[in-house]
Each structure stands twice: as C-alpha cells, then as structure tokens.
N, C-alpha and C. Protein backbone atom coordinates (compact mmCIF):
# COMPACT_ATOMS: atom_id res chain seq x y z
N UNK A 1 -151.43 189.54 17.00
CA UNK A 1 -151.38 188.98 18.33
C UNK A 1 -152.79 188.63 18.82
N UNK A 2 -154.00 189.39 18.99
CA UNK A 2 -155.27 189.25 18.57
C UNK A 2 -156.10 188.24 18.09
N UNK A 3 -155.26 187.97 16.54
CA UNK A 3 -155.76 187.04 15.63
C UNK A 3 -154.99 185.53 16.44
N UNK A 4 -154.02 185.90 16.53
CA UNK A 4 -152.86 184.77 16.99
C UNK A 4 -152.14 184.22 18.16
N UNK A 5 -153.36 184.34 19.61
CA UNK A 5 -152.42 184.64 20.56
C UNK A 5 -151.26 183.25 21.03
N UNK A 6 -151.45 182.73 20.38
CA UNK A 6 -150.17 181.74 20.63
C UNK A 6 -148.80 182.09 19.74
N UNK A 7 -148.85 182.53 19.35
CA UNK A 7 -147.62 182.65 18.11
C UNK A 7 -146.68 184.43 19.21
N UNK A 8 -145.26 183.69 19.39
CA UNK A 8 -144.75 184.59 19.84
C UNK A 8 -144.15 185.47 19.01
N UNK A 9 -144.10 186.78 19.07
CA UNK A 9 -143.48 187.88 17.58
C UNK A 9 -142.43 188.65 19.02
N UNK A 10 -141.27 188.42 18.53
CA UNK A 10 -139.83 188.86 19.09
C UNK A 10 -139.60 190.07 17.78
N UNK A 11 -138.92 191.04 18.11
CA UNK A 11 -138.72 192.40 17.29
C UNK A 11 -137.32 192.80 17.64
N UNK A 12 -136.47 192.45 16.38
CA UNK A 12 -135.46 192.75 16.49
C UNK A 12 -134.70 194.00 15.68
N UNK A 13 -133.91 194.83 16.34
CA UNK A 13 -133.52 196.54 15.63
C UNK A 13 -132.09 196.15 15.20
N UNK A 14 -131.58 195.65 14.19
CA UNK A 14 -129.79 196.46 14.28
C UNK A 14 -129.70 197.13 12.66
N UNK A 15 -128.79 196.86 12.31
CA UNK A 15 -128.80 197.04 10.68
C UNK A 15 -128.74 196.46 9.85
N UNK A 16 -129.37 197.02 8.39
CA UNK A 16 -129.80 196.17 6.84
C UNK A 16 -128.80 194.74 7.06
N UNK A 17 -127.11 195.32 7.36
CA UNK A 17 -126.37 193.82 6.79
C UNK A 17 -126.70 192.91 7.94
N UNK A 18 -126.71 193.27 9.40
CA UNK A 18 -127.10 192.56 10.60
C UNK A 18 -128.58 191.60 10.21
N UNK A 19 -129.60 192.37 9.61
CA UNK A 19 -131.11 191.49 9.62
C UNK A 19 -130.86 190.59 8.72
N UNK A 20 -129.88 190.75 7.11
CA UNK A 20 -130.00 190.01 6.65
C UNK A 20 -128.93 188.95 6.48
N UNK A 21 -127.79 189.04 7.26
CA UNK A 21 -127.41 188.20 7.71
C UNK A 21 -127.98 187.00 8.40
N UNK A 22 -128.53 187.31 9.69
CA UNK A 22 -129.81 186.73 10.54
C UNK A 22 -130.86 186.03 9.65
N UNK A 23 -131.27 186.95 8.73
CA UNK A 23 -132.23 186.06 7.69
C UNK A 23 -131.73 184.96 6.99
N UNK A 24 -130.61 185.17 6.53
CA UNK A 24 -129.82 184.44 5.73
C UNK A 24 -128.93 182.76 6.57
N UNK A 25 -129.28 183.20 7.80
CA UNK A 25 -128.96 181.89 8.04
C UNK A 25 -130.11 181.24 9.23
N UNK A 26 -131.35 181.74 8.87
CA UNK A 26 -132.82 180.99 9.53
C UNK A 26 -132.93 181.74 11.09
N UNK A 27 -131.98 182.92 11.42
CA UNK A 27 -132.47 183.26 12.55
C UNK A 27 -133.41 184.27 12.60
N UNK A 28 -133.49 184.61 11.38
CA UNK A 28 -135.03 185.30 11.83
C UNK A 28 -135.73 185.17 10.52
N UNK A 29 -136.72 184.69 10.84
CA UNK A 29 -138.25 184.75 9.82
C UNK A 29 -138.68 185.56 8.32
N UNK A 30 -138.78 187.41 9.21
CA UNK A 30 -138.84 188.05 8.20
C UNK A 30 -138.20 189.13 8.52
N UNK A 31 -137.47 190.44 7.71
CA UNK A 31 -137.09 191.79 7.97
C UNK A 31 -138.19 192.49 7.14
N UNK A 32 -137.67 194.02 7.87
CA UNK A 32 -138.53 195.01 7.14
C UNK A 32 -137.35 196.32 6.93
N UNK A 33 -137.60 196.33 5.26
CA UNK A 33 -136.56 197.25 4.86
C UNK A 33 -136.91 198.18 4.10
N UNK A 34 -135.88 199.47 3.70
CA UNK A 34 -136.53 200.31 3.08
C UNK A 34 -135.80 200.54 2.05
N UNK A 35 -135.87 200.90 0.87
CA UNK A 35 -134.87 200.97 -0.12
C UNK A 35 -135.21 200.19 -1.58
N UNK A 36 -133.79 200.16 -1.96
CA UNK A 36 -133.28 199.27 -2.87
C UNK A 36 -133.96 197.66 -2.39
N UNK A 37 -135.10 196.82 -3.31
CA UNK A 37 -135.40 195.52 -2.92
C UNK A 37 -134.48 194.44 -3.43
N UNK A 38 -133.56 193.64 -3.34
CA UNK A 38 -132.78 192.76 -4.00
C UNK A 38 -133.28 191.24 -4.01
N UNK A 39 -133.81 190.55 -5.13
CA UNK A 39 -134.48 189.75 -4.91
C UNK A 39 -133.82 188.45 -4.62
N UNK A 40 -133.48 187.11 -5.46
CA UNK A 40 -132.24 186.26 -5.63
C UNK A 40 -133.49 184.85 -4.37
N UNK A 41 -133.04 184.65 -3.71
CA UNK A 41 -132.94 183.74 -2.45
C UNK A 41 -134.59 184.55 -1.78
N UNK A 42 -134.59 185.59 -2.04
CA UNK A 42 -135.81 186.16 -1.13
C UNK A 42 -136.95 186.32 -1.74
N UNK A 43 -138.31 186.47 -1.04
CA UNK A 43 -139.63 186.81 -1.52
C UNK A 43 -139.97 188.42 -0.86
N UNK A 44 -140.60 189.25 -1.91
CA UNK A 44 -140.37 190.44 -1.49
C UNK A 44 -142.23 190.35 -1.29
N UNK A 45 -142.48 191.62 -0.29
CA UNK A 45 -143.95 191.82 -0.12
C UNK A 45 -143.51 193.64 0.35
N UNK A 46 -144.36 194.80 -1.09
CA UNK A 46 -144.09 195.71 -0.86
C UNK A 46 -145.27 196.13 0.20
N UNK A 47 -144.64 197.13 0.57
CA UNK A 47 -145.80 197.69 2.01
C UNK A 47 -145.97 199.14 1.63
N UNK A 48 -145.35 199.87 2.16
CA UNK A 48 -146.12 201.19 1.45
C UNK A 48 -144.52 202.22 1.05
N UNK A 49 -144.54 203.26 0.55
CA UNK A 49 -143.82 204.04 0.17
C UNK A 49 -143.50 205.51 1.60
N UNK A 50 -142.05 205.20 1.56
CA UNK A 50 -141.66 206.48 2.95
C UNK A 50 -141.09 207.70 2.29
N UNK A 51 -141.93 208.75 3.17
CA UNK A 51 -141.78 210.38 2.85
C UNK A 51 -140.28 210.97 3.55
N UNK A 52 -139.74 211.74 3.19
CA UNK A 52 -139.04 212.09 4.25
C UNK A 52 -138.99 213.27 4.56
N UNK A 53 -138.97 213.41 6.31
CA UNK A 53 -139.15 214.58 6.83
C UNK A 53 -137.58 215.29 7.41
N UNK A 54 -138.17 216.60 7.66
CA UNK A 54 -136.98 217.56 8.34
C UNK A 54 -137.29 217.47 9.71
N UNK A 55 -136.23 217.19 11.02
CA UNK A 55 -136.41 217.55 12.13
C UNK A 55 -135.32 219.05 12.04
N UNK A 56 -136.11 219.41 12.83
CA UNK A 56 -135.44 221.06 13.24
C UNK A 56 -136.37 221.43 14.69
N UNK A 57 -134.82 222.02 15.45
CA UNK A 57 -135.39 222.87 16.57
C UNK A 57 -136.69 224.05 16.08
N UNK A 58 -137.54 223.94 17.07
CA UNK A 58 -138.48 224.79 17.05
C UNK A 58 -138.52 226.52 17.33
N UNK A 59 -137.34 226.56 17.30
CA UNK A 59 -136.74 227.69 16.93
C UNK A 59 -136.06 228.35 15.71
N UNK A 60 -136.05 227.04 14.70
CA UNK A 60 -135.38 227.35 13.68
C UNK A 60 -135.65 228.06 13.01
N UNK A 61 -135.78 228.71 11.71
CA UNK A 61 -136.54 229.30 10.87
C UNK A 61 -136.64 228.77 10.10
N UNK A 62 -136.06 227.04 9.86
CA UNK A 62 -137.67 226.55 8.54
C UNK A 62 -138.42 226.28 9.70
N UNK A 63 -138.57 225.88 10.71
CA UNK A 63 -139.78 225.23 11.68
C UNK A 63 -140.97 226.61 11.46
N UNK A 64 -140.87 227.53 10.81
CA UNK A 64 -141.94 228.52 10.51
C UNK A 64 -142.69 228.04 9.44
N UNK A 65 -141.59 227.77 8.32
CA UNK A 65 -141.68 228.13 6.86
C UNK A 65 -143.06 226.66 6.91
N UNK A 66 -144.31 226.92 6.18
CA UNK A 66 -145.03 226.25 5.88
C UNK A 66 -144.69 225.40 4.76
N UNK A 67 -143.80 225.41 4.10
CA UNK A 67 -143.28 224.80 2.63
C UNK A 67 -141.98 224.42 3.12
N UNK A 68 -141.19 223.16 2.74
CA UNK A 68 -139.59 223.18 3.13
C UNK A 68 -139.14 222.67 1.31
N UNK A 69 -138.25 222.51 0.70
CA UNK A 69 -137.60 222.55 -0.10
C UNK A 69 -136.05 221.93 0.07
N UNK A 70 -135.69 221.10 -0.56
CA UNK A 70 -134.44 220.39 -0.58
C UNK A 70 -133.33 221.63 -0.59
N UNK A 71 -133.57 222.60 -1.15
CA UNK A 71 -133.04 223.70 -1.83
C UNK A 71 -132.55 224.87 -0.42
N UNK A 72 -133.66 224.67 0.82
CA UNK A 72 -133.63 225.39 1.96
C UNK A 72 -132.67 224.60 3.07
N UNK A 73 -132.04 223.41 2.19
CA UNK A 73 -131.13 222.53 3.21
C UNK A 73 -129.97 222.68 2.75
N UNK A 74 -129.53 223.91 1.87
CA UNK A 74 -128.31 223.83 1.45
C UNK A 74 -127.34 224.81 2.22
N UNK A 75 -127.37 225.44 3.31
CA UNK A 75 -126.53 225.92 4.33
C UNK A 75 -126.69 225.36 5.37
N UNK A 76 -127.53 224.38 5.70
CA UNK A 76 -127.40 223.77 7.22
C UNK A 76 -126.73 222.43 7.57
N UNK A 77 -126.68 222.80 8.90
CA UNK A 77 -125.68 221.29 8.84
C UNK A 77 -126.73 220.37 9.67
N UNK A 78 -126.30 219.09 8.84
CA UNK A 78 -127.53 218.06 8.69
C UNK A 78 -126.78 217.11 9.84
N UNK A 79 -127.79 216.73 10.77
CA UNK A 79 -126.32 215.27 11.41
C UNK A 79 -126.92 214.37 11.16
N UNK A 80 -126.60 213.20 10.76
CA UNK A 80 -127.19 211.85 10.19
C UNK A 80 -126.42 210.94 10.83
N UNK A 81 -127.54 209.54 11.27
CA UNK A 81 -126.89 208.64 11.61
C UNK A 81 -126.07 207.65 10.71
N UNK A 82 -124.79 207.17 11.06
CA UNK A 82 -124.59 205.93 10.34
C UNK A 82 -124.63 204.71 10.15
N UNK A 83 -125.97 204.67 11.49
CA UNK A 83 -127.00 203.62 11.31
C UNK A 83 -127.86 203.59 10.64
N UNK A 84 -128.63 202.81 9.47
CA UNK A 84 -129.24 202.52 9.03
C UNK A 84 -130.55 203.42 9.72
N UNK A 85 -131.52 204.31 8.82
CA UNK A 85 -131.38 204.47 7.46
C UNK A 85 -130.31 206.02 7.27
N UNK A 86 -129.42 206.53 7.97
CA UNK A 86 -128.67 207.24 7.72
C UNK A 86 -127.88 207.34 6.36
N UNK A 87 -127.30 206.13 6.24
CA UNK A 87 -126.45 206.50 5.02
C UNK A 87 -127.57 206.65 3.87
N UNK A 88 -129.24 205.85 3.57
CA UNK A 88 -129.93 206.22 2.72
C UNK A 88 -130.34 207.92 2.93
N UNK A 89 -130.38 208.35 3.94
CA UNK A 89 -131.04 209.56 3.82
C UNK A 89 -130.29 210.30 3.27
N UNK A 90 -128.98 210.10 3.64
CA UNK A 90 -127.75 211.08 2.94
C UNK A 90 -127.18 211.16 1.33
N UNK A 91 -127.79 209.33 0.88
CA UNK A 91 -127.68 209.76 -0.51
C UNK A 91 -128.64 210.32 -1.22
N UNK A 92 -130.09 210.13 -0.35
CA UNK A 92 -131.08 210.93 -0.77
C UNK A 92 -130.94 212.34 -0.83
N UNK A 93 -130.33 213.06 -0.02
CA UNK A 93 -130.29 214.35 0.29
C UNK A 93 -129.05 214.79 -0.88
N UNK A 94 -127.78 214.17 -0.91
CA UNK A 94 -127.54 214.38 -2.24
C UNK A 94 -127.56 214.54 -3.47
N UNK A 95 -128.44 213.47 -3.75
CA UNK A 95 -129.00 212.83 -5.23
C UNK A 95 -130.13 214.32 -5.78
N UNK A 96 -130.90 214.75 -4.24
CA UNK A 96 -131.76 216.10 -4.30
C UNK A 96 -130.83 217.27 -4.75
N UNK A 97 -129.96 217.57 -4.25
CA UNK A 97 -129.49 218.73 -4.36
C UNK A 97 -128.60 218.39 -5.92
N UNK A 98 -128.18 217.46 -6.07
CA UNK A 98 -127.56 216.95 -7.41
C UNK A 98 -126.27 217.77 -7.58
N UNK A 99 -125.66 218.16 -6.19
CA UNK A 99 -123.94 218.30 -6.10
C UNK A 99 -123.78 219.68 -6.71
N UNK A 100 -124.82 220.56 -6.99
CA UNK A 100 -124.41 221.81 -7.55
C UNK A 100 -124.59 222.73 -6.58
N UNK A 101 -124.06 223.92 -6.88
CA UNK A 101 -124.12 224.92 -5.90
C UNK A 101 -123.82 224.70 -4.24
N UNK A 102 -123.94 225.20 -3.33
CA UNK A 102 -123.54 225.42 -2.06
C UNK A 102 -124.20 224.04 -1.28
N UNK A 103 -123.40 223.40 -0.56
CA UNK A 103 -124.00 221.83 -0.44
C UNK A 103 -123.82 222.53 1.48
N UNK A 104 -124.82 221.36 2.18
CA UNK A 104 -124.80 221.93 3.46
C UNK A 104 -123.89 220.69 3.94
N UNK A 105 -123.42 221.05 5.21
CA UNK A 105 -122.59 220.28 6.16
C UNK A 105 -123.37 218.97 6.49
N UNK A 106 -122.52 218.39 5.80
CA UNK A 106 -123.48 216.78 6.07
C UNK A 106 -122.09 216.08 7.47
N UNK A 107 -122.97 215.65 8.77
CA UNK A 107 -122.30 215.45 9.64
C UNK A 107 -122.56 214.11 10.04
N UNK A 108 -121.71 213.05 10.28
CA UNK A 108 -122.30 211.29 10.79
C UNK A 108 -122.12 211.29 12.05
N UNK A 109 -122.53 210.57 12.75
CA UNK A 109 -122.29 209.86 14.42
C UNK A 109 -123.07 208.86 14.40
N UNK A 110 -122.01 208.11 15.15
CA UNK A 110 -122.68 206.69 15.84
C UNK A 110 -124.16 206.55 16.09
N UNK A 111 -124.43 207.46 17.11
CA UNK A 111 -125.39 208.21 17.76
C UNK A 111 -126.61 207.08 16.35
N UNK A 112 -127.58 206.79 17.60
CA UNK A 112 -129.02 205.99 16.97
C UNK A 112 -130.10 207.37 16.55
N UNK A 113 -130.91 206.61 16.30
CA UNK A 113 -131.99 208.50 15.42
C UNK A 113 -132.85 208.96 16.99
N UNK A 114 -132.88 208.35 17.74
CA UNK A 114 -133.21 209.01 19.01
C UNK A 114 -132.45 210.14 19.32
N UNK A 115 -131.43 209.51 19.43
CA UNK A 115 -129.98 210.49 20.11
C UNK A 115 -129.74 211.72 19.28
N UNK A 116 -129.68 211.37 17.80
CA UNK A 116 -130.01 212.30 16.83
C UNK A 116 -130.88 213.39 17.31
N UNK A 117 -131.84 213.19 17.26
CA UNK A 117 -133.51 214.06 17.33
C UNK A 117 -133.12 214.80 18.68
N UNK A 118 -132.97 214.34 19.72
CA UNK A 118 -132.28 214.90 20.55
C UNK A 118 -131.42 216.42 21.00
N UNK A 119 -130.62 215.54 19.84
CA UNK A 119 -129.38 216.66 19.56
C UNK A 119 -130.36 217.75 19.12
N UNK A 120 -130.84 217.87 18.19
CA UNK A 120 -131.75 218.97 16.89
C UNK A 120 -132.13 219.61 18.17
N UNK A 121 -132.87 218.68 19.40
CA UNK A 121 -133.59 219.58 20.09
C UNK A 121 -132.48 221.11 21.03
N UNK A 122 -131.47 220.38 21.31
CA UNK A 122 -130.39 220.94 21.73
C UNK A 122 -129.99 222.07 20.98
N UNK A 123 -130.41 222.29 19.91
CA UNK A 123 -129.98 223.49 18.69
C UNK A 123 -128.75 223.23 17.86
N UNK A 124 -128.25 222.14 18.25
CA UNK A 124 -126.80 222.05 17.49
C UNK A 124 -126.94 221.35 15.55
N UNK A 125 -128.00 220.97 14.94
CA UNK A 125 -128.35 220.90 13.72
C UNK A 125 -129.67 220.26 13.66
N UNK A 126 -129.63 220.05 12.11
CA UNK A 126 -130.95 219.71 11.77
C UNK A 126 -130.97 218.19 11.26
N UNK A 127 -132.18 217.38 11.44
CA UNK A 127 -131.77 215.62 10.65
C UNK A 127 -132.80 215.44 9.63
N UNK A 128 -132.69 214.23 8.57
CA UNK A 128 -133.57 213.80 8.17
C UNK A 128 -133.84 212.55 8.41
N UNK A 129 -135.15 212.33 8.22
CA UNK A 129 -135.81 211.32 8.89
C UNK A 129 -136.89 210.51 8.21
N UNK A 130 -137.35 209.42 8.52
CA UNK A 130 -138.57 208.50 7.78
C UNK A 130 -139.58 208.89 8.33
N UNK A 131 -141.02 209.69 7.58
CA UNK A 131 -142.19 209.78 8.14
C UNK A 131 -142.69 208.72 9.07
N UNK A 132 -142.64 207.45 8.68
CA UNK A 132 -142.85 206.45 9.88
C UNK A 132 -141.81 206.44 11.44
N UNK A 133 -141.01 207.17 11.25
CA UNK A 133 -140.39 207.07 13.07
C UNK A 133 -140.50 208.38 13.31
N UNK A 134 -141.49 209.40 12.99
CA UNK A 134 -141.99 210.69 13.52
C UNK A 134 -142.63 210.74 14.52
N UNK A 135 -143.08 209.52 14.83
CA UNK A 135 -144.49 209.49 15.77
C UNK A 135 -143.96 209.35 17.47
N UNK A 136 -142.75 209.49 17.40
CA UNK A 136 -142.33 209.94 19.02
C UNK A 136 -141.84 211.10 19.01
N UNK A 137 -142.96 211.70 19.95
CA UNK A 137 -142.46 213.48 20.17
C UNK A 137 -141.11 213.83 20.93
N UNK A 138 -140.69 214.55 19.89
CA UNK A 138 -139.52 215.03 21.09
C UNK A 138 -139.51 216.69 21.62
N UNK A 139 -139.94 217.03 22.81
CA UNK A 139 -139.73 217.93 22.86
C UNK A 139 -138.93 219.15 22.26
N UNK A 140 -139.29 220.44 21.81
CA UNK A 140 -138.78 221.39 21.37
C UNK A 140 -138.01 221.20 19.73
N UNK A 141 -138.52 220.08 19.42
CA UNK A 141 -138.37 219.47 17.56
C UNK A 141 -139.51 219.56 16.94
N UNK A 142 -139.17 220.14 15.32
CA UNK A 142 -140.77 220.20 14.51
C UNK A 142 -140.38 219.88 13.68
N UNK A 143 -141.14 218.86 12.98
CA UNK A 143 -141.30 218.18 11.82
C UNK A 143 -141.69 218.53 10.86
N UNK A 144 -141.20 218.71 9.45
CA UNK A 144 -141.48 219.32 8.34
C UNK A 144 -141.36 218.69 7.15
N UNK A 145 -142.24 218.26 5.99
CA UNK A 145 -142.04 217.43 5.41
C UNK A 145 -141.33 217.99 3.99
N UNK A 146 -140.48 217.49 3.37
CA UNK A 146 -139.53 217.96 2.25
C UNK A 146 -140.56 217.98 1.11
N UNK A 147 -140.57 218.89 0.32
CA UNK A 147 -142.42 218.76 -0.63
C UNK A 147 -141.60 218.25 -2.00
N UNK A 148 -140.45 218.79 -2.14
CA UNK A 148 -139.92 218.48 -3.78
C UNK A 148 -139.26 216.64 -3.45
N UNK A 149 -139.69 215.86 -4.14
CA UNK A 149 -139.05 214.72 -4.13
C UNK A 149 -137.76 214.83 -5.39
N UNK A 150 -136.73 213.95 -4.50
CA UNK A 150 -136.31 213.29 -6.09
C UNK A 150 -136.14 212.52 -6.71
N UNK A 151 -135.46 212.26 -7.53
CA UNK A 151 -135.37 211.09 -8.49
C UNK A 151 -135.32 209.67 -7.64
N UNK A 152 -134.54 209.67 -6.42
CA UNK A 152 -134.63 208.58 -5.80
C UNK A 152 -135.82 208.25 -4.83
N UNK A 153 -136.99 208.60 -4.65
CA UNK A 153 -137.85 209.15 -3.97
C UNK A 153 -139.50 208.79 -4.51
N UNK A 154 -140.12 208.59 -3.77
CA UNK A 154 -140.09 207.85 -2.21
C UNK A 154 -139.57 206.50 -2.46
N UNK A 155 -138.88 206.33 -1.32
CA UNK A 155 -138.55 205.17 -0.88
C UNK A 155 -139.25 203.90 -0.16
N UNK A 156 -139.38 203.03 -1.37
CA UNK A 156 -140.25 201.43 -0.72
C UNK A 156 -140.01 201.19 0.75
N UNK A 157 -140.96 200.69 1.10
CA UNK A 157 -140.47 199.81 2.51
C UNK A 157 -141.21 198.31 2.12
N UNK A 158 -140.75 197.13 2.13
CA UNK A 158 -140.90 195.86 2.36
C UNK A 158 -140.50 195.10 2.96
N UNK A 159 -141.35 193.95 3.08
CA UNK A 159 -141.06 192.59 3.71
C UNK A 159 -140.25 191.95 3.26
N UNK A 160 -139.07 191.30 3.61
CA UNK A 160 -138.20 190.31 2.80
C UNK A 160 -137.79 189.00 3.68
N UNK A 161 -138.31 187.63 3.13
CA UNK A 161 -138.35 186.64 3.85
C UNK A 161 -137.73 185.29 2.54
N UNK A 162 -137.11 184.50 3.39
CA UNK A 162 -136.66 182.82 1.95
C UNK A 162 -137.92 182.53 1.83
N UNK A 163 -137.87 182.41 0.17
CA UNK A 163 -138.89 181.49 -0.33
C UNK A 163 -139.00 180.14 0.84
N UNK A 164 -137.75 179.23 0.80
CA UNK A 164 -137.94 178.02 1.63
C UNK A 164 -138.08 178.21 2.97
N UNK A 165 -138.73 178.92 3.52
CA UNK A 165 -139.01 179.22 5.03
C UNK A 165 -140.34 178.89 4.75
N UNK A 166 -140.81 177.58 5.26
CA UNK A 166 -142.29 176.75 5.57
C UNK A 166 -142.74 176.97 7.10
N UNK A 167 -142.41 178.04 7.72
CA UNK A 167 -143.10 178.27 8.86
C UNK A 167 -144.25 178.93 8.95
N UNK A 168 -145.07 178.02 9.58
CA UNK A 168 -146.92 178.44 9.32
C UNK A 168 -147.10 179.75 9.93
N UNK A 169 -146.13 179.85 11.02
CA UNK A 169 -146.62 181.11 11.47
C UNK A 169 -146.30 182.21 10.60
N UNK A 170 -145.12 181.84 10.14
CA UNK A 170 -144.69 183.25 9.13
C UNK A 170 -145.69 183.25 7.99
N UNK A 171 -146.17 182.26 7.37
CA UNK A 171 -147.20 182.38 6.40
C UNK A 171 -148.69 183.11 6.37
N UNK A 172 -148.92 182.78 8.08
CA UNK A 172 -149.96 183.74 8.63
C UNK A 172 -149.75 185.09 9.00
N UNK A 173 -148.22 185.25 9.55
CA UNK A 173 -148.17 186.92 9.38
C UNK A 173 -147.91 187.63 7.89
N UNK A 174 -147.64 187.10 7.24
CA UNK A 174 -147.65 187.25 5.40
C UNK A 174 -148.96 188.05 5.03
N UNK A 175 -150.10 186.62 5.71
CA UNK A 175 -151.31 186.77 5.21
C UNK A 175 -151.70 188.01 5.52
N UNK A 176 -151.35 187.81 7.09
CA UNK A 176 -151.95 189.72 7.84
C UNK A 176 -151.77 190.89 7.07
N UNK A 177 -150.15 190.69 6.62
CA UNK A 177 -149.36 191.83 5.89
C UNK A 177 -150.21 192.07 4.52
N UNK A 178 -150.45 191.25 3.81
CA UNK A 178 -151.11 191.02 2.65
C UNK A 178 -152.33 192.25 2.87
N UNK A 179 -153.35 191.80 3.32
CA UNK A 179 -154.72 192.30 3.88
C UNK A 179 -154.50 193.65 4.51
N UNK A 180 -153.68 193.96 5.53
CA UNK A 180 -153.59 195.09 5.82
C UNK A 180 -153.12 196.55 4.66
N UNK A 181 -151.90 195.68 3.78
CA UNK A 181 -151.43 196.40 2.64
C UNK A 181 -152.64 196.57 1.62
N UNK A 182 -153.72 195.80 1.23
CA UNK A 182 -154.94 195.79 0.44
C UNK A 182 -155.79 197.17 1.25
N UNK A 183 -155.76 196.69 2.53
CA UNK A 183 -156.64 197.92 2.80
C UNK A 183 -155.98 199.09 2.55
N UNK A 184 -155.23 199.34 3.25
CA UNK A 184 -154.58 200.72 3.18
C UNK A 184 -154.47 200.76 1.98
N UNK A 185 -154.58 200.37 0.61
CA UNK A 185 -154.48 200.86 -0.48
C UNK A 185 -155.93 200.94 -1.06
N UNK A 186 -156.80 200.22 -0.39
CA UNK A 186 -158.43 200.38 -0.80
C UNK A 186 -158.69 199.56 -1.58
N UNK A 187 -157.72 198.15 -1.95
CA UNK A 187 -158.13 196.73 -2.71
C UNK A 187 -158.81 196.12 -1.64
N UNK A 188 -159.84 195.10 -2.31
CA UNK A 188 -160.75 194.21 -1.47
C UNK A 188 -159.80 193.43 -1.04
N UNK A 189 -159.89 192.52 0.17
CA UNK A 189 -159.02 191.72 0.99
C UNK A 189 -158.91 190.26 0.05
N UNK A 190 -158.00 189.71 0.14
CA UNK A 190 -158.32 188.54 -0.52
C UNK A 190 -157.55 187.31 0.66
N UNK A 191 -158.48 186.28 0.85
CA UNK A 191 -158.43 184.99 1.20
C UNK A 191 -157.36 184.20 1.10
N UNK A 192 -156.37 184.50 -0.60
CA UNK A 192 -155.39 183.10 -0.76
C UNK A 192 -154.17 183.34 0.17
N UNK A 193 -153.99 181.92 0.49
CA UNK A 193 -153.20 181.59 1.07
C UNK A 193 -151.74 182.08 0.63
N UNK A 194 -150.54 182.26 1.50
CA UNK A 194 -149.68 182.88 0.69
C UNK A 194 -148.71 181.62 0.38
N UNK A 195 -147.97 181.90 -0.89
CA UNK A 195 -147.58 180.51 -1.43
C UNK A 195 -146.16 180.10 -0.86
C-alpha cells in the first residue's frame, strides 16, 4: 500500500471451495491457502510453512507443561471448526495419533476460530490452530506449540492465482510476495519481473 498507493487491496475470508470458486471465475485476483497445492489452470507462489499450535484454557494442565506432544491430546476433547482450516487440522491431528490407542473427542461447530478460542477460554475444550492466527490474544487462553510433527506436517501456505490473469497490479503484488518470501528466507531480492 506504501509502495502502491493507488492500487486498491479488498480482503476477502470464506472458504478453500468459496476463494476458489471466486478465482475461478475472475472475481478475485489471488487466494492464500494452506495445504495440499493443486496446480492445472493455476500458478502457485510458496510462502512459508505453518506450525500448529494448542489453544487451552490457562488453567489447563498442558498450559503448564513446557513440552506438548500429539500423544498428550489423546483424552481431550478437541473442538474444531468446520470452517476451513478445521477439517485440515483434524486430519492432521489424526494422521498424528495414527488411529491407535485411546483417540480424544474430536468435536465440529459451525462456530468461526474466534468463537472457537473463545469457547477454550470458557473451559469447555481445547483447539488446534495455525501459528499465523495466534497473534490475537484471547484472554485466559495459552498457546502451546505441538513439538512432534507428522508425516503430514508442516503445512505449506501459498499464493494461488490463473496463469492468464494480466493484471499489472496483481503482477506487482506477486513481485512484493516474491521479495518478501526471499527475505524471510535470507535469499538476495531479485528484480525479475514476474512472468
């Protein structure tokens, strides 16, 4: 915005099939997703890799434990949204525990990951969550990051936009994306234009 102050950037929230629907028929520019990348019709631009964390009341007793473990989520009941990224976290949390032994109460609701986090604070369970939407405090919730990954783990986040989308502006927020992803990885910036 800075670099660009004429170029208007509108930010739109619903879910994976909602954005790329929208993408898919020119109403919006670019999405940002996390997961599985599917290429076909699209140009992918990876961005960085997401951790995932435990919300738990601050009363809980992992909110002590300095270490959390996939393994310490197998008696609690988890509530997950079945908004996007809910159903990923839940096959993540499966795929971890790999269906053996004592599996914890995996619970869905409508309910957005606000409303979620919320709840946790309320004492009624625990969620998982993307290190990137940690950064709004919620009172009486502590964040704990899961240390054992698994097999499905970490999870990409990228850009996904049509090759045939010739809009200059989107080519210049590309560019941004480009450069910013170089730094944060500690590559020198590079100049070319994106194709």
């Amino acid at each position: 915005m800075e670099r660009f102050p004429d170029v208007e950037v509108r930010v739109t929230d619903e879910t994976r099939h909602s954005l790329m629907e929208r993408l898919n028929n020119g109403a919006l520019d670019v999405v940002f997703l996390t997961g599985r990348a599917h290429s076909g019709a699209h140009e992918i631009l990876p961005l960085w890799n997401e951790t995932i964390l435990l919300a738990v009341p601050e009363t809980h007793r992992l909110a002590g434990q300095p270490v959390v473990t996939w393994n310490d989520l197998r008696r609690e009941r988890i509530l997950l949204s079945s908004r996007d990224p809910g159903p990923e976290l839940k096959d993540a949390l499966i795929a971890s525990l790999n269906a053996s032994g004592v599996l914890p109460v995996i619970v869905q609701t409508s309910a957005d990951r606000d409303t979620v986090i919320g709840l946790v604070a309320l004492r009624r369970s625990v969620t998982l969550l993307y290190a990137s939407n940690a950064g709004v405090v919620h009172p009486g919730v502590v964040y704990r990051e899961i240390t054992e990954q698994c097999r499905t783990l970490p999870l990409p986040c990228f850009a996904c936009w049509h090759a045939s989308n010739d809009n200059p502006a989107l080519r210049q927020f590309l560019n941004l994306l480009r450069e910013d992803t170089a730094l944060a990885r500690g590559r020198p910036q590079s100049s070319a234009v994106a194709p």
